[in-house]
Structure formats: C-alpha cells, structure tokens
Protein backbone atom coordinates (compact mmCIF):
# COMPACT_ATOMS: atom_id res chain seq x y z
CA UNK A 1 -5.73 -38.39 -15.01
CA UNK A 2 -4.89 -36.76 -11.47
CA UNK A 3 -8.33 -35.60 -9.96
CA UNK A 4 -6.39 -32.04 -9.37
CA UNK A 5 -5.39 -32.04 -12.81
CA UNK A 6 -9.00 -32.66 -14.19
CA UNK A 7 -10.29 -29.69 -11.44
CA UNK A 8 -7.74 -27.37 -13.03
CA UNK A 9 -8.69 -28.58 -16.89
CA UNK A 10 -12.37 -27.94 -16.42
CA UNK A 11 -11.38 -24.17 -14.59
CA UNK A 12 -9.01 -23.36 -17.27
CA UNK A 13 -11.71 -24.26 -20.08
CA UNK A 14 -14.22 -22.03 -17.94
CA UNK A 15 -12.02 -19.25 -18.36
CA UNK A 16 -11.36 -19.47 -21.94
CA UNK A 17 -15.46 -18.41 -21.63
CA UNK A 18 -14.30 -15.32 -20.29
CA UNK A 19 -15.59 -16.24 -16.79
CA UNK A 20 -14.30 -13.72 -14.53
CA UNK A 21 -14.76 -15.26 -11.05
CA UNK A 22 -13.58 -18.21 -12.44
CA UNK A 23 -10.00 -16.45 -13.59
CA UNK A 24 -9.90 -15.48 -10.33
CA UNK A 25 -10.15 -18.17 -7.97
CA UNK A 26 -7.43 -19.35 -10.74
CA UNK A 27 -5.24 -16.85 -10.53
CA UNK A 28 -5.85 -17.33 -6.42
CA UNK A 29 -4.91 -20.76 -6.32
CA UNK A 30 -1.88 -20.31 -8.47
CA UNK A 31 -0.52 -17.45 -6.85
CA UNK A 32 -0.51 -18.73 -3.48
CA UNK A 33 2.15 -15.79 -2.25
CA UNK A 34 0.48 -12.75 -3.93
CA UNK A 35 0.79 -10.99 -1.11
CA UNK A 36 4.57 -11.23 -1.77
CA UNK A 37 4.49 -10.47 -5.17
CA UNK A 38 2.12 -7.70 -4.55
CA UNK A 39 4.57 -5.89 -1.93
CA UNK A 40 7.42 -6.66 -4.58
CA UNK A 41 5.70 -4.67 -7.07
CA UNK A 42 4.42 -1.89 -4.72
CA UNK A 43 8.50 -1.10 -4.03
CA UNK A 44 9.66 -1.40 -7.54
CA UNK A 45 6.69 1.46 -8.22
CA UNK A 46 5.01 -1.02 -10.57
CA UNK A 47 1.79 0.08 -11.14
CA UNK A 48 0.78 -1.90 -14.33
CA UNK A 49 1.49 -5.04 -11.71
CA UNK A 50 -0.21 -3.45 -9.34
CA UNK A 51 -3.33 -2.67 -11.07
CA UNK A 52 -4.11 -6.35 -12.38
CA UNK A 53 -3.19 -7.93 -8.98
CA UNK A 54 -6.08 -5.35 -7.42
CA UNK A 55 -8.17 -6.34 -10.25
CA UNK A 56 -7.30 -10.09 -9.61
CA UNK A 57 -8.90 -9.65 -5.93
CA UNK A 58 -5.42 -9.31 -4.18
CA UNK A 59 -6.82 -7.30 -0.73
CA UNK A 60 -5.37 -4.22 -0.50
CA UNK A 61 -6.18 -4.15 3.69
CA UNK A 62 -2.47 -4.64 4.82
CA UNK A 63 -0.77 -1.47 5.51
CA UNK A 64 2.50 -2.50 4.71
CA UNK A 65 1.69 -1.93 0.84
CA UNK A 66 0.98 1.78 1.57
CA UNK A 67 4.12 1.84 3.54
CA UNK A 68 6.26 0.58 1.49
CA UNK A 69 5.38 3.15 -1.53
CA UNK A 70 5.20 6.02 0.70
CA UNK A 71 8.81 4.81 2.13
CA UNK A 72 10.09 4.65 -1.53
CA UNK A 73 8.80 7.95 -2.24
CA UNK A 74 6.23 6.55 -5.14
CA UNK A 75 3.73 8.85 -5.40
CA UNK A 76 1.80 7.61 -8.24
CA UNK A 77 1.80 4.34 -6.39
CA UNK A 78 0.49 5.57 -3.19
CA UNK A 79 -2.56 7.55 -5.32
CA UNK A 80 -3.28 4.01 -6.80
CA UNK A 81 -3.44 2.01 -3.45
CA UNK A 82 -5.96 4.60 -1.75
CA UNK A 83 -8.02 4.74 -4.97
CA UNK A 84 -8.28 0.80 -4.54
CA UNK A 85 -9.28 1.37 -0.71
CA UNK A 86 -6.19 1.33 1.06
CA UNK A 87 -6.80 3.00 4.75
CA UNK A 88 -4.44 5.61 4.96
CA UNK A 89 -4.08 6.24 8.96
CA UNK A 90 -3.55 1.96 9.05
CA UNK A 91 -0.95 1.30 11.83
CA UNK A 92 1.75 -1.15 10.53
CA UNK A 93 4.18 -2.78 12.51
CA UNK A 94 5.41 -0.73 16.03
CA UNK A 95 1.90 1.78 14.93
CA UNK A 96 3.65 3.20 11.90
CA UNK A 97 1.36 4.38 9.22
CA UNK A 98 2.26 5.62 5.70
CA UNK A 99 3.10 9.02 6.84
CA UNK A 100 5.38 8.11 9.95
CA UNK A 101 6.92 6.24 6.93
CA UNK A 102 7.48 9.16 4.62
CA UNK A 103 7.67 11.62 6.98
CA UNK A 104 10.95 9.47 8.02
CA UNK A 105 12.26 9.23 4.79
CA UNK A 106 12.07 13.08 3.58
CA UNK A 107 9.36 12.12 0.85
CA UNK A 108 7.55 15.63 0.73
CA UNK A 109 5.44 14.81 -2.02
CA UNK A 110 3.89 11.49 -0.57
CA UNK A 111 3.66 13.24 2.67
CA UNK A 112 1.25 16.20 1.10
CA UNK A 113 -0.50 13.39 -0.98
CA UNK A 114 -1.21 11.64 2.18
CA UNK A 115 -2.43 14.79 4.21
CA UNK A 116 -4.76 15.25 1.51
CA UNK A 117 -5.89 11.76 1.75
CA UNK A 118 -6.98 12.46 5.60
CA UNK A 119 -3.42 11.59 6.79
CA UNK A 120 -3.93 11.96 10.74
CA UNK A 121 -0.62 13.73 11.37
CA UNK A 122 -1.07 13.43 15.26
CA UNK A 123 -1.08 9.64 15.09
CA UNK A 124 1.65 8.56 17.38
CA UNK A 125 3.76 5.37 17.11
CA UNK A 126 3.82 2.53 19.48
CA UNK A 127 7.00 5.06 20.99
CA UNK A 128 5.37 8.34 21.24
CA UNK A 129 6.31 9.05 18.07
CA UNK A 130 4.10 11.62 15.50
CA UNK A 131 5.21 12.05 11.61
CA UNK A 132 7.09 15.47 12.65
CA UNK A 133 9.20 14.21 15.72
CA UNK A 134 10.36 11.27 12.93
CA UNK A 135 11.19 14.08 10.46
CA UNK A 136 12.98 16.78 12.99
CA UNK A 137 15.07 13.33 14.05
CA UNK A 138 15.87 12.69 10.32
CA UNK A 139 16.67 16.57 9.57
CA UNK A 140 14.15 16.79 6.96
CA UNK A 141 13.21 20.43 7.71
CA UNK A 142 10.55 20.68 4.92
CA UNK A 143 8.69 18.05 6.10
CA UNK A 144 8.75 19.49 10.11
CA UNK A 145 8.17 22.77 8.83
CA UNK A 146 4.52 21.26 6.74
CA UNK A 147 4.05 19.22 9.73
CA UNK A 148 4.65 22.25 12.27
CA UNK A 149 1.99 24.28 10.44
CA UNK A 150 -0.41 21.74 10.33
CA UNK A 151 -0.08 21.27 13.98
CA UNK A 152 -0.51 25.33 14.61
CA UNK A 153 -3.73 25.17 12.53
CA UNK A 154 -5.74 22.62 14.61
C-alpha cells in the first residue's frame, strides 16, 4: 500500500471517531482550492456552502469574499461573512472595500448593512475615490443621497 494512501486510511478512520481537527486538516488537504470554491459560493449567495466551509477553517481574512457579496447585492451573505470576522473597511484590489463595491453597484441595502457594520464611508480608493463619488458616477442617487448625509453629519 502507497504510504499516502495508508496516511489518508488512518485520518479517515480518525474521523469516523468524530475527531474534529482531524476532519479538518482532511477536508484541508482535499480541498486544496477552497479559497476558490469559497468565492464561488459567496457570488452564487450560498450560504449553507458558506457556513460549513467557515466551519471547516476556510479564513475568512481576504476581502474579496466581502466584495464579491456586497457587489452581488447579497445581503444575507454579507451579514454571514462579518459574523464569521470578516473586516469590513478591508481594502481589496486598487483599495476597494465592500462598500466602494456596493456603493458602485446601486446595492442600497448592503450599503446600509455595511454602514452599520462600521463601514468607513470616507475610505478612498487607490484613485481618490470614496463610496459616494463611485455612486454619483454610476447615477445611483439613493446611494449619494445616504452617502451625502452621512458626510454632513461628521
């Protein structure tokens, strides 16, 4: 028998004693692109997925998860991934965070989620760019007009 083979037979009969770390570093070794998967699920909205990858030790740390599902406008998504300790002022790619991202895209409802969530609204991107100039260059007027009145508060 294959030495690897005989390494995975003894982990797999570990598990089957309901050893949690032991399920893990499985699930780890044979799921060498869960980071893919994970961002898959996170634009499909897929929570259930979601959920057990979290709970499978998938890190949550990359911003591009939160990103994606404020992008998408998934709302129940986005509550998950800051529940499971996903920063929400992360800068992505170009200093994007998830409310540059929905901001962008119209999504209203992310957008108050994510103020709610300590959203930093004045956050600029890598161009100069805050959450409301992104919106006013989209034409999504409800999202300036939150943003605008967050702005005159502080």
């Amino acid at each position: 028998m294959h030495p690897r083979f005989l390494v995975l037979g003894i982990l797999l009969a570990g598990s089957l004693f309901a050893v949690k770390p032991v399920s893990r570093i499985l699930y780890r070794i044979s799921h060498p692109l869960a980071s893919l998967e994970l961002a898959d699920a996170v634009g499909r909205g897929d929570n259930a997925t979601i959920a057990f990858m979290l709970d499978q030790d998938v890190p949550v740390d990359d911003p591009a998860y939160l990103e994606i599902a404020a992008g998408k406008g998934h709302r129940s998504t986005v509550e998950l991934l800051l529940a499971r300790g996903a920063s929400v002022n992360a800068p992505g790619r170009g200093g994007w965070t998830a409310l540059h991202v929905a901001a962008n895209r119209g999504r209203i409802k992310v957008v108050k989620r994510l103020l709610a969530a300590g959203a930093d609204p004045a956050l600029q991107t890598s161009d100069g760019d805050t959450p409301a100039t992104l919106a006013r260059r989209a034409k999504h007027l409800e999202v300036v007009r939150l943003l605008e009145t967050l702005d005159r508060k502080h």
